[in-house]
Protein backbone atom coordinates (compact mmCIF):
# COMPACT_ATOMS: atom_id res chain seq x y z
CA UNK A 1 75.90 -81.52 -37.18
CA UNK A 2 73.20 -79.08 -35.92
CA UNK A 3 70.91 -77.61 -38.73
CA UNK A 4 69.51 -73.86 -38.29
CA UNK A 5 66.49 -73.09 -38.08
CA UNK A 6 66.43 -69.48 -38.24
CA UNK A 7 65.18 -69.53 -34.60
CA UNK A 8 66.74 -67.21 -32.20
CA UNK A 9 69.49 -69.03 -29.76
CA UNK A 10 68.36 -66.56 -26.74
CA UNK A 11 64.15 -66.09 -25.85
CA UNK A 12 62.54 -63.63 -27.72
CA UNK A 13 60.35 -61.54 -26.27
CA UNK A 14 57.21 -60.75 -27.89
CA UNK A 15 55.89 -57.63 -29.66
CA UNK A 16 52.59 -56.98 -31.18
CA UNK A 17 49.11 -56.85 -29.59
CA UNK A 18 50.60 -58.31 -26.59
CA UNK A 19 50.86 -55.37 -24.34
CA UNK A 20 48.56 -53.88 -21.97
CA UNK A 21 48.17 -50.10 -22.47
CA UNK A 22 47.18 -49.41 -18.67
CA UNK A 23 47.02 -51.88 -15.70
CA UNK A 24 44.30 -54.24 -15.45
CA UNK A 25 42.74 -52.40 -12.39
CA UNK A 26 42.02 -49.20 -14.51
CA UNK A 27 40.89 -51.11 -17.48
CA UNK A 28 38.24 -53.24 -15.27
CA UNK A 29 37.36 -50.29 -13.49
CA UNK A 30 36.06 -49.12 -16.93
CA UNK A 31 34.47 -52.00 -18.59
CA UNK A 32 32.58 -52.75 -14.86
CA UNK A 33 30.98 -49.59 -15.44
CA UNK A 34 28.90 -50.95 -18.95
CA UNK A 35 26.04 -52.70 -17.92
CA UNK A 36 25.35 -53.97 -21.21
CA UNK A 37 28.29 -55.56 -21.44
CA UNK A 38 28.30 -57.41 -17.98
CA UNK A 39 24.88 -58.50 -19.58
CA UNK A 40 25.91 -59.45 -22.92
CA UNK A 41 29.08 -61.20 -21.36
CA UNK A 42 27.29 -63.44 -18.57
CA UNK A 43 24.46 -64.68 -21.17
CA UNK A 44 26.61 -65.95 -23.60
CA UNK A 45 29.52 -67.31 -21.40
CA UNK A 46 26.51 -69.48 -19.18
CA UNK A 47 25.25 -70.30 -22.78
CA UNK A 48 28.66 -71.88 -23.63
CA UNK A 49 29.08 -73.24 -20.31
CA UNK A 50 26.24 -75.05 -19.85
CA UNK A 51 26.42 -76.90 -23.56
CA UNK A 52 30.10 -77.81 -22.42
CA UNK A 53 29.23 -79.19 -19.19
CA UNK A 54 26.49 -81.49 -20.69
CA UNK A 55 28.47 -83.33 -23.87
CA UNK A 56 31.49 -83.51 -21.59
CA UNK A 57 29.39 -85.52 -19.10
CA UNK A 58 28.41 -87.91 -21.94
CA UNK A 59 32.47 -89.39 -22.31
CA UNK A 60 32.88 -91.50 -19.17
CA UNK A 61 36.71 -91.39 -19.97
CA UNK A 62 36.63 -87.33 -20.14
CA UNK A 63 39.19 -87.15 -17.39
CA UNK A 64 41.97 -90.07 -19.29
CA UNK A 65 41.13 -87.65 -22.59
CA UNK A 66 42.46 -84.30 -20.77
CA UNK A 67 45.18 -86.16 -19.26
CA UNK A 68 46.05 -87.57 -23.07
CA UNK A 69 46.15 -84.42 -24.16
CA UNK A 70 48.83 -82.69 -21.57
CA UNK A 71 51.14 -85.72 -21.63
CA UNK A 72 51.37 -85.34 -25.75
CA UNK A 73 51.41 -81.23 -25.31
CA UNK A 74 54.10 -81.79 -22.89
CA UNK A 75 55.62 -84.19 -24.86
CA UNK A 76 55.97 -81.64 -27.98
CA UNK A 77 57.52 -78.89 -25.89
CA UNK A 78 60.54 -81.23 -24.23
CA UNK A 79 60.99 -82.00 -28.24
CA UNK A 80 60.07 -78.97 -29.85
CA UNK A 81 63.64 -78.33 -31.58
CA UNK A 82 63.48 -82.06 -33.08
CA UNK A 83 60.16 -81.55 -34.42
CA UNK A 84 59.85 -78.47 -35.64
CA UNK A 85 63.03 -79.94 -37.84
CA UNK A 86 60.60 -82.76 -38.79
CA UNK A 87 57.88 -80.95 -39.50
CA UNK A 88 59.88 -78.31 -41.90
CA UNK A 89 61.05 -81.60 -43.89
CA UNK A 90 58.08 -82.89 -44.50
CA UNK A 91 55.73 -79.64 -45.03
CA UNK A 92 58.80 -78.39 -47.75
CA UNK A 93 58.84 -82.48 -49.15
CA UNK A 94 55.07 -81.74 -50.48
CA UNK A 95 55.55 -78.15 -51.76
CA UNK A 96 54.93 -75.58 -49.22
CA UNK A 97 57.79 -73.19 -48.25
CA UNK A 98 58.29 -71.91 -44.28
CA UNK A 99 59.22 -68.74 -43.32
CA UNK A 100 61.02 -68.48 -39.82
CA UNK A 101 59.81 -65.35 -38.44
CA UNK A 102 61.22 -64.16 -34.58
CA UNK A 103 58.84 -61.57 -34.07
CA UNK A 104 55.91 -59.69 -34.84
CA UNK A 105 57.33 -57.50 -37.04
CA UNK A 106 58.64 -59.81 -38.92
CA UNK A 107 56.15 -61.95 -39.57
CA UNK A 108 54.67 -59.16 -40.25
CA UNK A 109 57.13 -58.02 -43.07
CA UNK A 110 56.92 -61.89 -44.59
CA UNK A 111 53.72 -61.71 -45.00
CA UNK A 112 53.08 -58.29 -46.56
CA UNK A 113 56.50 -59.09 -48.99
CA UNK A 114 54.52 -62.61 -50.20
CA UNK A 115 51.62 -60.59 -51.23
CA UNK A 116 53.10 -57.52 -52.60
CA UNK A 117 54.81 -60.80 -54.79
CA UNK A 118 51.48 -61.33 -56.04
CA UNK A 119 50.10 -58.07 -57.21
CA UNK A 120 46.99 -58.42 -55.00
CA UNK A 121 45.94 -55.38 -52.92
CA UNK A 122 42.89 -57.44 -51.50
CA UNK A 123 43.23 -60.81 -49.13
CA UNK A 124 40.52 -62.77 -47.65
CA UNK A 125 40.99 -64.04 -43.86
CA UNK A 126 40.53 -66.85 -41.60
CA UNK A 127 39.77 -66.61 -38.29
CA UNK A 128 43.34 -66.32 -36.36
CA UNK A 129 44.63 -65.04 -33.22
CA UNK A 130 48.20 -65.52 -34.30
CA UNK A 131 47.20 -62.68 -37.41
CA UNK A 132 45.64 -61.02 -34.49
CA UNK A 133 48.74 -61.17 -31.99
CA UNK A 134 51.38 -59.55 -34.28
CA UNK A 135 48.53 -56.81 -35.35
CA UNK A 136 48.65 -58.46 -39.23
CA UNK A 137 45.51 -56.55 -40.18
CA UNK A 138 47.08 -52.85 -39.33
CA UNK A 139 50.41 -53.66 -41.06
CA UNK A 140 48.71 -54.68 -44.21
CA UNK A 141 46.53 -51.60 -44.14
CA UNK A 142 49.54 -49.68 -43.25
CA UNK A 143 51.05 -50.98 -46.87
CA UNK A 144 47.65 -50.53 -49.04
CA UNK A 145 46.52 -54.07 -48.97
CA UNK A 146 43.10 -55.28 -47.46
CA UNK A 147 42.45 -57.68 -45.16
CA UNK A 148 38.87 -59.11 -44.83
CA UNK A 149 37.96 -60.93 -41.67
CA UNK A 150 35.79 -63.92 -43.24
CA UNK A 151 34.60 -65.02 -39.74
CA UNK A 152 31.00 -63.92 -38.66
CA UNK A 153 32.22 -62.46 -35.34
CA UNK A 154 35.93 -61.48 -36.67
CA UNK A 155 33.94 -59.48 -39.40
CA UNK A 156 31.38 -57.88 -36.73
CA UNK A 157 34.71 -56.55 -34.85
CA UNK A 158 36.49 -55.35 -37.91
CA UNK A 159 33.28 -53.86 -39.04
CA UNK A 160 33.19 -51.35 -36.00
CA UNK A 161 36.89 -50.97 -35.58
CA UNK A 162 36.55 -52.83 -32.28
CA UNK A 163 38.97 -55.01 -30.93
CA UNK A 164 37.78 -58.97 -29.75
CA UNK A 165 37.39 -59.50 -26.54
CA UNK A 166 36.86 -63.41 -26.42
CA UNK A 167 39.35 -66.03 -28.08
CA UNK A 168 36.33 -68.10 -29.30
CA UNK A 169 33.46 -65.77 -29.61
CA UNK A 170 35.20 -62.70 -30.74
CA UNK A 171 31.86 -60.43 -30.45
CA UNK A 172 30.66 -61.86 -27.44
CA UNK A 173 30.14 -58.13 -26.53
CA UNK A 174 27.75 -57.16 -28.66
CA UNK A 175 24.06 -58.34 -28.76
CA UNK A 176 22.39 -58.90 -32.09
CA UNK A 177 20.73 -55.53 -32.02
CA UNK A 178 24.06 -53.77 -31.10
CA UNK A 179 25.30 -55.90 -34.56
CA UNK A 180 22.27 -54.79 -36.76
CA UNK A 181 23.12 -51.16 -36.40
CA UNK A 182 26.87 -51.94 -37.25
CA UNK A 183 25.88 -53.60 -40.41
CA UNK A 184 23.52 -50.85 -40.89
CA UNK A 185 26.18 -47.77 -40.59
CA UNK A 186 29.32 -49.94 -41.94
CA UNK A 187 28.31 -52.93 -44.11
CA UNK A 188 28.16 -52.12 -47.97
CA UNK A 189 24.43 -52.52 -49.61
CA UNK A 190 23.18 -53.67 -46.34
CA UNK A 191 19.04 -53.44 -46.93
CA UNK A 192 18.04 -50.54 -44.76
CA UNK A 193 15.18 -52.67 -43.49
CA UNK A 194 17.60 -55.26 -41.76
CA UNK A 195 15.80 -56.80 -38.37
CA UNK A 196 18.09 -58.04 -35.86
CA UNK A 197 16.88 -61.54 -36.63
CA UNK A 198 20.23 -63.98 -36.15
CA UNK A 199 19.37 -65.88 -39.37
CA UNK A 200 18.77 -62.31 -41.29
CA UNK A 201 21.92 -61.06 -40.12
CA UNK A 202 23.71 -64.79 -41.18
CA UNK A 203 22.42 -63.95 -44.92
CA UNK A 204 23.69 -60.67 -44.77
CA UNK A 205 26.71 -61.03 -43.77
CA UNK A 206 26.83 -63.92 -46.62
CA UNK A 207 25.93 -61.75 -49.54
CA UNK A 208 28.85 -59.22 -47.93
CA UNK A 209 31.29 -61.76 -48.16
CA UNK A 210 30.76 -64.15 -51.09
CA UNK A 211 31.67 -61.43 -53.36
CA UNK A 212 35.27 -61.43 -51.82
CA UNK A 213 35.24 -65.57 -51.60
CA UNK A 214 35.08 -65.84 -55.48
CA UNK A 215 37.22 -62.30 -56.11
CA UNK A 216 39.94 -63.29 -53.91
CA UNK A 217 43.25 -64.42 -55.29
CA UNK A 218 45.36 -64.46 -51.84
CA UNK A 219 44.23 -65.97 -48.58
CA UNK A 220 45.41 -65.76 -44.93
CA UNK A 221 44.87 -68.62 -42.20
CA UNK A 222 46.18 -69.50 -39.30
CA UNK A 223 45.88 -72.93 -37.91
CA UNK A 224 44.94 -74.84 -35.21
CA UNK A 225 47.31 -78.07 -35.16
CA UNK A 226 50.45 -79.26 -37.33
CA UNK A 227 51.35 -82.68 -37.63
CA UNK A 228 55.54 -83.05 -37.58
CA UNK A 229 54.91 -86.64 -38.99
CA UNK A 230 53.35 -85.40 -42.11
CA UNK A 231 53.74 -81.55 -42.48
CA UNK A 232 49.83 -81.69 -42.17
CA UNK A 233 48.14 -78.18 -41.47
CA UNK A 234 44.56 -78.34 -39.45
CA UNK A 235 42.25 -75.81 -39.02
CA UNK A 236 38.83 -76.13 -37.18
CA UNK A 237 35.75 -74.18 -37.59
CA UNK A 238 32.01 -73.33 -37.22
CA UNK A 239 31.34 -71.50 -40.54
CA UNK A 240 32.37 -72.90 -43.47
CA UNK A 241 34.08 -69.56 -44.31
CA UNK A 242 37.75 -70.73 -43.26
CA UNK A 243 37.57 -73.49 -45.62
CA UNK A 244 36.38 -71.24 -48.68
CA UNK A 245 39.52 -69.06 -48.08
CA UNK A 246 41.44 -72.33 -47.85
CA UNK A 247 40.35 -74.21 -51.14
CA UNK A 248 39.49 -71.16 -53.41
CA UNK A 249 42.88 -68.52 -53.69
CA UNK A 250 45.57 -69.25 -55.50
CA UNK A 251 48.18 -68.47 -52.83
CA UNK A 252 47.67 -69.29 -49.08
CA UNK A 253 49.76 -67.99 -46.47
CA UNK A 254 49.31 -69.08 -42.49
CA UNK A 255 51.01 -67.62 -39.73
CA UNK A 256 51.11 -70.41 -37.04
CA UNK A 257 53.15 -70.05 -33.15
CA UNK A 258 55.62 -72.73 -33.34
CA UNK A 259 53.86 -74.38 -30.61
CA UNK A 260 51.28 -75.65 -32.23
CA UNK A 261 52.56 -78.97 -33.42
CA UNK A 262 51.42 -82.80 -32.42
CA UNK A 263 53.83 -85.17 -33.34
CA UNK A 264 51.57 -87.81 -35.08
CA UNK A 265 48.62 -88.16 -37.13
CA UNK A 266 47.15 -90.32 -33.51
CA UNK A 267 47.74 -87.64 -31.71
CA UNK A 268 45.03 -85.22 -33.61
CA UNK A 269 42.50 -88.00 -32.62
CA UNK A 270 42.75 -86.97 -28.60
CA UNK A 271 42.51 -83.26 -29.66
CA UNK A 272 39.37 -83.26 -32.08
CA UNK A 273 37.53 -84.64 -29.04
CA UNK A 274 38.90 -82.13 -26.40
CA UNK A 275 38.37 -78.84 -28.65
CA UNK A 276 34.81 -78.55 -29.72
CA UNK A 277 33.69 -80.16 -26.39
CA UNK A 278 35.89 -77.32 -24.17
CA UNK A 279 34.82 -74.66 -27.23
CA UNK A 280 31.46 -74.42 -28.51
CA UNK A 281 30.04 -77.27 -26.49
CA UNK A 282 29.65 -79.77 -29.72
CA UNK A 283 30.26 -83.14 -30.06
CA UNK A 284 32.45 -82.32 -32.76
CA UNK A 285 33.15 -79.15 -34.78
CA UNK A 286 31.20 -78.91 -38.18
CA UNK A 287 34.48 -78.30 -39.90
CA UNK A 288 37.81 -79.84 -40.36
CA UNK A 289 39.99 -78.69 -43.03
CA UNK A 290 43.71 -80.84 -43.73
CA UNK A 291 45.81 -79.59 -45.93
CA UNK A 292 49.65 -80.93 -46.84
CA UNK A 293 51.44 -78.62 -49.31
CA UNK A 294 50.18 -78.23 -52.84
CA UNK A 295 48.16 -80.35 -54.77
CA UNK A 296 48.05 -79.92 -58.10
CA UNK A 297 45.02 -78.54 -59.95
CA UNK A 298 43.24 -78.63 -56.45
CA UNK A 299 43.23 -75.48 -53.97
CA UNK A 300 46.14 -73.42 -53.76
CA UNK A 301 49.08 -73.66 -55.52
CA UNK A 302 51.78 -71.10 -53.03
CA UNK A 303 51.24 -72.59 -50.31
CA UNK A 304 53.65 -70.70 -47.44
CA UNK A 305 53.57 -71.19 -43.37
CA UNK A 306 55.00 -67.96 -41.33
CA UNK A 307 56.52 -70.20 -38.30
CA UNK A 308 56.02 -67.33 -35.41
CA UNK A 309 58.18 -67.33 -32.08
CA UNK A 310 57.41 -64.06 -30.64
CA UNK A 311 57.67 -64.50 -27.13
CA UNK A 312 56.78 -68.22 -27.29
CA UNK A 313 60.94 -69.19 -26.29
CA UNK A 314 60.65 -66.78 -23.30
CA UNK A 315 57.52 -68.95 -22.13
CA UNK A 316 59.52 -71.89 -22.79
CA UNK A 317 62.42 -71.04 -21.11
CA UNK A 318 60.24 -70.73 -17.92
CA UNK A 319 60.28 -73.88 -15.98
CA UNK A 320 56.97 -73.24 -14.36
CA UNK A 321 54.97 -71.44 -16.79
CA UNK A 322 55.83 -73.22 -20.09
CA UNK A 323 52.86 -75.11 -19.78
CA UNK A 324 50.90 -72.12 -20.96
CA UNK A 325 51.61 -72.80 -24.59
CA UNK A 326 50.05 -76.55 -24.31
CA UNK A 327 46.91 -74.50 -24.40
CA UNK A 328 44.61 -75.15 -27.74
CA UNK A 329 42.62 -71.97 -27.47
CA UNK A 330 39.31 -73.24 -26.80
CA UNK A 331 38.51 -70.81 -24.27
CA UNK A 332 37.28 -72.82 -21.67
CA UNK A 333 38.91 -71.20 -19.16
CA UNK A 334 37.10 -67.75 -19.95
CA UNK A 335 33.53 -69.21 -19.75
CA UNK A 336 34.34 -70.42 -16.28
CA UNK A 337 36.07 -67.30 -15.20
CA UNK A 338 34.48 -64.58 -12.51
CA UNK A 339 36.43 -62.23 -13.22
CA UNK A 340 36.42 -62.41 -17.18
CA UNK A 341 32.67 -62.74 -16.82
CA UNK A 342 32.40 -59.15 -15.25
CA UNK A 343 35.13 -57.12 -17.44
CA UNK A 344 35.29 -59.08 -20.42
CA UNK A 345 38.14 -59.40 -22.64
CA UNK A 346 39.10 -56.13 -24.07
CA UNK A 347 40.62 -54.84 -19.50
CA UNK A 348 43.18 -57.21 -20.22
CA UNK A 349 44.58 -55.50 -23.01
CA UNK A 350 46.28 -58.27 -24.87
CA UNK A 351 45.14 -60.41 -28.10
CA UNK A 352 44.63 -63.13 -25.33
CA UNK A 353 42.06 -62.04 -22.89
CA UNK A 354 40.64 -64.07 -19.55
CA UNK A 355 43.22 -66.54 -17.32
CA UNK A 356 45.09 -68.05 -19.91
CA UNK A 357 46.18 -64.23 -21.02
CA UNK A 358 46.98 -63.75 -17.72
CA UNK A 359 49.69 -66.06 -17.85
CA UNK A 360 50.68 -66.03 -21.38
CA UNK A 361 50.90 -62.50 -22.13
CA UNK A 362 53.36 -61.78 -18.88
CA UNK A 363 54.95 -64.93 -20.19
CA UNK A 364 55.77 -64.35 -23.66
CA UNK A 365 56.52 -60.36 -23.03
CA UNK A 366 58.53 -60.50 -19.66
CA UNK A 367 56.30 -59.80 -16.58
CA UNK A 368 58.22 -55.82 -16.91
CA UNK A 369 56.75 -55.28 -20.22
CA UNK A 370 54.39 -52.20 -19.74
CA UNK A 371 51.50 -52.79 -17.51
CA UNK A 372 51.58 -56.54 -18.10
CA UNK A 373 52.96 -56.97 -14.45
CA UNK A 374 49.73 -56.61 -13.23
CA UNK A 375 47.67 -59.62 -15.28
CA UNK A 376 48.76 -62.23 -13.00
CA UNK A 377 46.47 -60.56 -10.08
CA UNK A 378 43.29 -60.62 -12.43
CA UNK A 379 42.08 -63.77 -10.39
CA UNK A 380 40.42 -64.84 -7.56
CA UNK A 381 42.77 -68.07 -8.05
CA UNK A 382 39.09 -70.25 -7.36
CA UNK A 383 40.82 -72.76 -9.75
CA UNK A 384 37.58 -73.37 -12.05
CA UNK A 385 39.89 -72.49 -14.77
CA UNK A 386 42.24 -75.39 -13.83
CA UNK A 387 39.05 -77.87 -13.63
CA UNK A 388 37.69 -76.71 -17.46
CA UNK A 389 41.10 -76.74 -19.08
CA UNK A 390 40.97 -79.47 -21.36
CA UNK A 391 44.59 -79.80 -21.59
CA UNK A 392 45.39 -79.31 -17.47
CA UNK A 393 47.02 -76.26 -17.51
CA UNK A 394 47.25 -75.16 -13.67
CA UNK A 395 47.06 -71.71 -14.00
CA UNK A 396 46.23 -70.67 -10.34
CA UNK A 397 49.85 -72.21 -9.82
CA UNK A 398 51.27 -70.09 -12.71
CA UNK A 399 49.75 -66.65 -11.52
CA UNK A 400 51.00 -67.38 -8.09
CA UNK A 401 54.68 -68.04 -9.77
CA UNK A 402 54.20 -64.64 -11.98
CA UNK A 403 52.87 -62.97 -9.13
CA UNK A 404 56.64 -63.65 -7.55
CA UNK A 405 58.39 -63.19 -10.41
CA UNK A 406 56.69 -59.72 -10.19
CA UNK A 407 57.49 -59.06 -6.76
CA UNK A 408 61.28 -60.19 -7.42
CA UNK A 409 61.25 -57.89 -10.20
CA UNK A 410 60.14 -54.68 -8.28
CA UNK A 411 62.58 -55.85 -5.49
CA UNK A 412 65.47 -55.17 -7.93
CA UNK A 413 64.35 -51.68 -8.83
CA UNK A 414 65.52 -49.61 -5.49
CA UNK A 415 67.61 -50.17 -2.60
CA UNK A 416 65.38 -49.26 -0.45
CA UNK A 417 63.20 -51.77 0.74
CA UNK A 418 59.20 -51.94 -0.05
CA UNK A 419 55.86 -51.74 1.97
CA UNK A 420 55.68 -55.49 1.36
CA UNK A 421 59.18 -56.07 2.43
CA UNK A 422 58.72 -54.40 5.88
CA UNK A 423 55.52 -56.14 6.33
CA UNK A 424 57.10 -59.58 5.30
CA UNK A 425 59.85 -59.20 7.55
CA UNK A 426 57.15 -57.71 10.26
CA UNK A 427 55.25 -61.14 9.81
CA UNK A 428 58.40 -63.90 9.58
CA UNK A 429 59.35 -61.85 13.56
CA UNK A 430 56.11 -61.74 14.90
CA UNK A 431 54.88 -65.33 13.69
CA UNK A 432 58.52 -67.00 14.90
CA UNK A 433 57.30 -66.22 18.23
CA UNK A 434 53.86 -67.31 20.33
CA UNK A 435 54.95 -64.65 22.48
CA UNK A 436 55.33 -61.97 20.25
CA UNK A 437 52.26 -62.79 18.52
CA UNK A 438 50.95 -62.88 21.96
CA UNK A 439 51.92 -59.50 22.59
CA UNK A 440 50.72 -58.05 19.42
CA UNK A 441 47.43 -59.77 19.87
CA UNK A 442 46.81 -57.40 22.66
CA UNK A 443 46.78 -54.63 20.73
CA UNK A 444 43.99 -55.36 18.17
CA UNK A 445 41.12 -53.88 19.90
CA UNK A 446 43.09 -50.94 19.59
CA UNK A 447 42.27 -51.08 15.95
CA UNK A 448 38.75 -50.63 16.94
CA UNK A 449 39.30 -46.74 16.93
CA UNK A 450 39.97 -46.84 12.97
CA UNK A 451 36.62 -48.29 12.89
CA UNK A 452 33.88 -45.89 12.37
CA UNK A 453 30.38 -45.78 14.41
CA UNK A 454 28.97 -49.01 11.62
CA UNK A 455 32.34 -50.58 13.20
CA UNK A 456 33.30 -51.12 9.74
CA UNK A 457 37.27 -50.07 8.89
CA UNK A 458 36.69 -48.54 5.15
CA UNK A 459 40.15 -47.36 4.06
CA UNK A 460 43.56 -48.20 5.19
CA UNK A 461 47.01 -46.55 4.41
CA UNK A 462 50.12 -47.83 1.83
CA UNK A 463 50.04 -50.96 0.27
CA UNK A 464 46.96 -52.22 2.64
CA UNK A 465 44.54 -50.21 1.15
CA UNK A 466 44.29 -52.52 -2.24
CA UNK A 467 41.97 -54.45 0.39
CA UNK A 468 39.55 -51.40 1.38
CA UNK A 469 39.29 -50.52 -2.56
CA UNK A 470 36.24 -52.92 -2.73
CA UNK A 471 35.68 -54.31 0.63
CA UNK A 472 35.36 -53.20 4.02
CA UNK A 473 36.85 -54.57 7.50
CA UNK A 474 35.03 -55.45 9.98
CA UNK A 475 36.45 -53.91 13.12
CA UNK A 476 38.68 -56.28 15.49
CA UNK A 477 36.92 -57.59 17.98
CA UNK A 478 37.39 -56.17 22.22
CA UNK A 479 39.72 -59.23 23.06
CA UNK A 480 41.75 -62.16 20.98
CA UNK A 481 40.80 -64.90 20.98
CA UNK A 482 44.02 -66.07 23.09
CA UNK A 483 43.15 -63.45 25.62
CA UNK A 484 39.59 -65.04 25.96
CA UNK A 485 40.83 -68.58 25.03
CA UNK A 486 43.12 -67.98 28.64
CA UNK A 487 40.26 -66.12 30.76
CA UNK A 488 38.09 -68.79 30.01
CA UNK A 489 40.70 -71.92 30.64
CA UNK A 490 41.47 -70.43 33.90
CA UNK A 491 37.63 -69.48 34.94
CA UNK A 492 37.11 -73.53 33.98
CA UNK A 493 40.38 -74.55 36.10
CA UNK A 494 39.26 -72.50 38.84
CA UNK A 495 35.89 -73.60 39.09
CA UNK A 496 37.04 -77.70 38.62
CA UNK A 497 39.36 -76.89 41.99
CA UNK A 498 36.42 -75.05 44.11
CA UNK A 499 34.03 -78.18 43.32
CA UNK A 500 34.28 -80.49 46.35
CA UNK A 501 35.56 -83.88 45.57
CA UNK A 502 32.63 -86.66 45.83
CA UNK A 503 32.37 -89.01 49.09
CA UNK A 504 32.40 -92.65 47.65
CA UNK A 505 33.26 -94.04 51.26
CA UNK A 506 35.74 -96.58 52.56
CA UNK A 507 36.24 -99.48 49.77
CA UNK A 508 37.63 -102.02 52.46
């Protein structure tokens, strides 16, 4: 007998801060043009690189660790029905209630309904991009209730109605004396003689939000890892602020993606030594919180979990790009990134900026959603994001599969056929043939005339012209190579017959 679980029997797509407003070409074509953002971006992300590259290098069994943690992340997703079952036992066995929610909007709608249930209008926050993906903070404002972003860099963002632009380092943007003046204009009771000091703005951003730590009756999390074996909820952190909003309210809801879970207790182990090594470069992060369901007369007592699909079955359902949701969001993959480095997070328009957005996002919306089609091409595909993923997600492979998928797609949208069709089909007839290509070889040099007196070819027509946008051509050269390749064998052959044969006399 099948139980159900409230999940949808079809893939979902998902809604929310998923979406890319305009294509990633416009949006980089923007954010190359701030300076001090290229600057702020490639200081911190060499920062971050070069603390993970050095306590990585101290585990001599670094490489069996990342392959530990893709086998069990693989693991989970070939059993994900069976143990989100498990899980759902044991996190409802110890008092906490689940929510199943499909989509955005309604996890969304859960959420807002379970505080409107308390008569709070006010809810501290921890540090989530799930809360961030379905666009919680909006809805809630939307409905009169507050939501404040307890996170140092979270609350820098929120403070100056700015959007992150890093999965770890959600201000990674802004320099410290770019966050000074926010606290200055937007910060209540911020001392008008605030420095730009790091440790000055730590204290003041303190004082800002203790008053909300010990007001607070409602809190909102997400979380990092669930254990199925124990209904266990784990959330990692830096701060110290996600475990005040975790111990202190009397009601504690966290929105999770179903994708999250480990099946064991063991299993965490391989995990807490992958994240903070692949995240902020530590040995290990400065705080764990574990919670299972309520205890009483300790920390909250509601304890609910919003379990979110929203696009997460779509991924699934795709054979070669479900191994985008083994990733544990330690953004890795960004600091490593060229591309990322140069136009930061906010060109690629979804809650998940860098490579792994450029897979996930197409992934969990369709590759048709809006501009999402063109993510996949946000890479040079140099593969250093392969190499840093803790968890060995190859997503050069994956971007070259959506990259298809989006060619397929357009394919289906006329009858007639596209620039890329002609030129594939101009290709598969000219390369089937050393003659043909022979032939057409001859020709190049006329290409010289496109050139210009720097013999440099700057723009070309249709669909070729995406290579003259930021590079030029150099112009073809007066001969092939198999032209010359043939002068040059027969000038040899010729000149081997004309050379008279040596005398070595009679051998008798």
């Amino acid at each position: 007998m099948s139980t159900f679980l409230g999940m949808p029997s079809l893939p979902v797509f998902g809604t929310g801060n998923l979406h890319a407003s305009e294509s990633f070409p416009k949006a980089a074509r923007h954010e190359l043009n701030n300076a001090q953002l290229r600057a702020n971006l490639g200081h911190a992300t060499h920062t971050i690189r070069d603390k993970r590259l050095k306590v990585v290098s101290e585990l001599p069994d670094w490489e069996q660790l990342r392959g530990a943690g893709s086998a069990i992340k693989e693991s989970v997703m070939a059993r994900l029905p069976e143990l989100l079952e498990q899980f759902e036992a044991n996190f409802t066995a110890c008092g906490g209630i689940i929510h199943w929610a499909r989509d955005a909007d309604e996890a969304n709608r859960i959420v807002a309904g379970l505080i409107r249930d308390t008569g709070e209008t006010e809810v501290v926050k921890v540090k989530s991009m799930a809360t961030q993906e379905i666009g919680l903070n909006e809805y809630l404002e939307e409905q009169g209730i507050a939501a404040y972003e307890t996170d140092l860099a979270e609350l820098i963002v929120q403070l100056d109605h700015d959007k992150p632009s890093h999965i770890l380092v959600p201000a990674i943007h802004k320099n410290r004396t770019e966050i000074r003046d926010i606290f200055l204009r937007e910060m209540p009771g911020a001392d008008p003689g605030l420095t730009d000091e790091p440790a000055v703005l730590a204290m003041a951003a303190r004082a800002h939000l203790r008053r909300k730590f010990l007001t607070a009756k409602v809190a909102v999390s997400g979380a990092n890892f669930a254990l199925a074996d124990s209904g266990t909820l784990a959330v990692v952190e830096s701060e110290g602020n996600g475990r005040m909003c975790l111990t202190l309210p009397e009601t504690l809801i966290t929105v999770m993606g179903v994708e999250k879970l480990l099946p064991t207790w063991q299993d965490l182990e391989v995990f807490m030594q992958l994240l903070p090594r692949s995240s902020t470069g530590e040995r290990m992060n400065p705080y764990t919180s574990l919670w299972t369901g309520v205890t009483e007369g300790d920390g909250p007592q509601n304890v609910h979990l919003v379990l979110l699909d929203n696009g997460r079955s779509a991924a699934l359902a795709d054979e070669m790009g479900r191994s985008a949701l083994h990733c544990i969001r330690c953004s890795a993959c960004m600091n490593v990134c060229p591309v990322y480095e140069r136009t930061g997070g906010h060109a690629y328009g979804s809650t998940y900026p860098g490579p792994i957005g450029a897979i996930l996002s197409p992934l969990m919306t369709g590759i048709q959603a809006e501009e999402n089609n063109s993510l996949p091409y946000a890479s040079s595909l140099c593969g250093a994001c392969y190499d840093a993923c803790p968890v060995k997600i190859n997503i050069p492979d994956i971007l070259v599969h959506l990259r298809s998928v989006d060619v397929d797609s357009q394919r289906g949208k006329t009858k007639l056929p596209s620039q890329m069709d002609i030129g594939m089909k101009a290709a598969s007839w000219a390369l089937s043939s050393g003659k043909r290509l022979g032939l057409l070889e001859k020709g190049l040099p006329l290409g010289r005339l496109a050139a210009g007196p720097d013999r440099k070819i700057t723009r070309l027509p249709g669909i070729a012209g995406g290579w003259t946008q930021s590079r030029d051509i150099p112009a073809p050269p007066v001969e092939s190579f198999r032209s010359w390749w043939a002068k040059e064998h027969q000038k040899q052959e010729t000149e081997r017959m004309d050379k008279p044969s040596e005398n070595t006399g009679d051998q008798a």
